[in-house]
Protein backbone atom coordinates (compact mmCIF):
# COMPACT_ATOMS: atom_id res chain seq x y z
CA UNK A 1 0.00 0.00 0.00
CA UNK A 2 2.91 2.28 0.69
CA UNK A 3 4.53 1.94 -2.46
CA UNK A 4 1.17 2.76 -4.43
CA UNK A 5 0.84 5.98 -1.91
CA UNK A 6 4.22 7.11 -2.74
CA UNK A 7 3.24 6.83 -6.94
CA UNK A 8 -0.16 8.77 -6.82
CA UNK A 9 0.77 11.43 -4.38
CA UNK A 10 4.12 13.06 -4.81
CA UNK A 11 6.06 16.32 -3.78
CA UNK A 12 8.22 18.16 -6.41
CA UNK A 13 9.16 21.54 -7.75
CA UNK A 14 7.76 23.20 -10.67
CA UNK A 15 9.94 23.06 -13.60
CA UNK A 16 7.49 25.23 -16.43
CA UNK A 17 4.67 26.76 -16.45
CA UNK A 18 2.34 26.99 -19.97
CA UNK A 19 -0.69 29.68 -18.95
CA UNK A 20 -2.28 29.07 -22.34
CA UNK A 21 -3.31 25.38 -20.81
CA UNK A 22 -3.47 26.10 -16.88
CA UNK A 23 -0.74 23.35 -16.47
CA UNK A 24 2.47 22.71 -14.89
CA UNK A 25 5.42 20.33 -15.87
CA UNK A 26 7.18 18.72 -12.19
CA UNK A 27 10.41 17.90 -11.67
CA UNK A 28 10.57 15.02 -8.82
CA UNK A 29 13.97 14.94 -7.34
CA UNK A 30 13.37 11.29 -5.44
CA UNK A 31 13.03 10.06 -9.00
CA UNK A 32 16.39 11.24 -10.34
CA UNK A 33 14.64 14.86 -11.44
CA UNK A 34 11.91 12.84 -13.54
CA UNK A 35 9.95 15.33 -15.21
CA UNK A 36 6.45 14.85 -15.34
CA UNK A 37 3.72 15.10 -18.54
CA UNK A 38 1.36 18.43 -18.78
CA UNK A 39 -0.61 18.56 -14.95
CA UNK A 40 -3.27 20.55 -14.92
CA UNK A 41 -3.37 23.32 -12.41
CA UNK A 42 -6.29 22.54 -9.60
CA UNK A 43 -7.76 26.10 -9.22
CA UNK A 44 -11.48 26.69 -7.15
CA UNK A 45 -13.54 27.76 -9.72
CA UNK A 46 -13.63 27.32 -13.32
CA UNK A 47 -17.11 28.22 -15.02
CA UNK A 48 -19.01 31.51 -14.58
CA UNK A 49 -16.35 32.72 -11.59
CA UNK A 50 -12.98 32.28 -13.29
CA UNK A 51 -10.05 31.73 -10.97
CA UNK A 52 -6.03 32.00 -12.24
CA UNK A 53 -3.50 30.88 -10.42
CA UNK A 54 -0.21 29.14 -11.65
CA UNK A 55 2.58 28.33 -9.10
CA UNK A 56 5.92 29.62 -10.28
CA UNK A 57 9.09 27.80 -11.95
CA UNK A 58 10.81 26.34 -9.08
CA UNK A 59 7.88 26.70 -6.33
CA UNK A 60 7.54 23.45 -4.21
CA UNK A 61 3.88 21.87 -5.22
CA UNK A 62 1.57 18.65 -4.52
CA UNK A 63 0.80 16.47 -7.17
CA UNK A 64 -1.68 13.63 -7.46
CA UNK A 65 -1.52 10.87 -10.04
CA UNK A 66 -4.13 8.83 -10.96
CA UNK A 67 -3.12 4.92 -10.46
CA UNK A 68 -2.75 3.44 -14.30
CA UNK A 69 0.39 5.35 -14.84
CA UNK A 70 2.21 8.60 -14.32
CA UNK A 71 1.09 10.07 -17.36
CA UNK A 72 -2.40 11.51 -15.61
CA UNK A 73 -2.49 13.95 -12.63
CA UNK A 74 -3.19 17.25 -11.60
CA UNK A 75 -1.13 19.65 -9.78
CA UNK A 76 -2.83 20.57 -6.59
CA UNK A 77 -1.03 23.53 -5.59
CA UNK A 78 1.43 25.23 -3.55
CA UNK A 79 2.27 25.05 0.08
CA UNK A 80 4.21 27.19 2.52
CA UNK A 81 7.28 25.82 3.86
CA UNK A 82 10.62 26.77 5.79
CA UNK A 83 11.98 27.92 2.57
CA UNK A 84 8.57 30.13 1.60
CA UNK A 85 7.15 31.31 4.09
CA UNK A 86 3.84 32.84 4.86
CA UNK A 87 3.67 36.57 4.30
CA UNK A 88 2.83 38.30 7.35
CA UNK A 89 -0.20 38.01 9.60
CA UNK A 90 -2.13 41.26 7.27
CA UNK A 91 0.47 43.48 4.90
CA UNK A 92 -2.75 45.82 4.58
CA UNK A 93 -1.70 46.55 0.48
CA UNK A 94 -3.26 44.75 -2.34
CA UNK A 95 -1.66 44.89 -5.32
CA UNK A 96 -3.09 43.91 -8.95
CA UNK A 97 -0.64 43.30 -11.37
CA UNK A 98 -2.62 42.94 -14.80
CA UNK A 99 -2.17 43.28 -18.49
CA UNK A 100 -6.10 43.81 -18.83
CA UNK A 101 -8.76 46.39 -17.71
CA UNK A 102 -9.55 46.41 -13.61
CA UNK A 103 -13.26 46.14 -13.30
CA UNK A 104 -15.39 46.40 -10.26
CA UNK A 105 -19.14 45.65 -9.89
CA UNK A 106 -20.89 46.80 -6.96
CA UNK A 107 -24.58 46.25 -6.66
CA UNK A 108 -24.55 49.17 -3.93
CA UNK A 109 -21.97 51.99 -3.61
CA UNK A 110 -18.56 51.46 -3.23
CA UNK A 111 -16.94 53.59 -0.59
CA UNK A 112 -13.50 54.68 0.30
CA UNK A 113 -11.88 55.68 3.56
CA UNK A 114 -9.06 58.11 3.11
CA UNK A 115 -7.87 58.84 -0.34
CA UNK A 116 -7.81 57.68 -3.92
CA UNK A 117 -4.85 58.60 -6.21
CA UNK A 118 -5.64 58.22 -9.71
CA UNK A 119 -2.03 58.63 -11.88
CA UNK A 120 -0.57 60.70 -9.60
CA UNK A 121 -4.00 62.64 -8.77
CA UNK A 122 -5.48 63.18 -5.16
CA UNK A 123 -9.41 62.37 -5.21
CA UNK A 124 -9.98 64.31 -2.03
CA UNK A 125 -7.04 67.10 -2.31
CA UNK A 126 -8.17 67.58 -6.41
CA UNK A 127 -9.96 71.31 -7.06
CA UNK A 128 -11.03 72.65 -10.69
CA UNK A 129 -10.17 75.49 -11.75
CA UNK A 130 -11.02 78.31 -8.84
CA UNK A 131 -13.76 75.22 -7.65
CA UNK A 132 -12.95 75.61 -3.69
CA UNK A 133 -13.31 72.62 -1.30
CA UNK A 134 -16.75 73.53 0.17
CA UNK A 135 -18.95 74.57 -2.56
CA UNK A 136 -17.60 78.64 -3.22
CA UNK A 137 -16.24 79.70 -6.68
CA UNK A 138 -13.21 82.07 -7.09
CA UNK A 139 -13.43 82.12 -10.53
CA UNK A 140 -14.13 80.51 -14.25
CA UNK A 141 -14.42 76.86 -13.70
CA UNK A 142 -12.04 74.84 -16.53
């Protein structure tokens, strides 16, 4: 039973990475750096809610096999280890790095405690053209 364990589950490092298919190729270092077929990427949703994650070249990830052969599995994923650790408890940034448009849907309103800087411009420190902060006008609008 062990040595069936040890062929469908298996722990390697990600050797490349092909976003046009979701999938992963893993290099297994107990097998003399055996590298595996195509695994597709396990990700939580894939219909209407779209979800994209691929681990990167040389991240640490979990693979399962299925038992007729090495040729069919799926990577699982990532896992934090004493090499990668967890960021910290709440870094309080979120960063979106994306080639395509940023679009938000709110059924209600979205709102915003302190400011928003839009390329380099202050939402709540912005005035037009002799517009002052509290509603008076010292002069032609732009």
């Amino acid at each position: 039973m062990d040595s069936i364990l040890k062929n469908i589950v298996r722990v390697g490092k990600v050797s490349s990475v092909d976003s046009a298919t979701a999938s992963v190729r893993v290099a297994f270092e107990d097998r003399q750096g055996m590298v595996s077929y195509d695994l597709p990427v396990i990700v939580p949703w894939s219909m209407k809610n779209k979800f994209h994650y691929l681990p990167d070249v040389g991240e640490q990830v979990l693979c399962l096999f299925l038992p007729n052969g090495n040729a069919q599995g799926f990577c699982l994923g990532s896992f934090y280890s004493d090499t990668d650790m967890p960021p910290a408890a709440d870094s309080g940034t979120l960063t979106i790095v994306t080639t395509g448009a940023v679009n938000i849907i709110a059924t209600n309103n979205v709102n915003v405690t302190g400011d928003v800087i839009a390329d380099g411009i202050s939402l709540k420190n912005h005035t037009h053209g002799g517009v002052t902060p509290g509603g008076g006008n010292t002069g032609t609008p732009s």
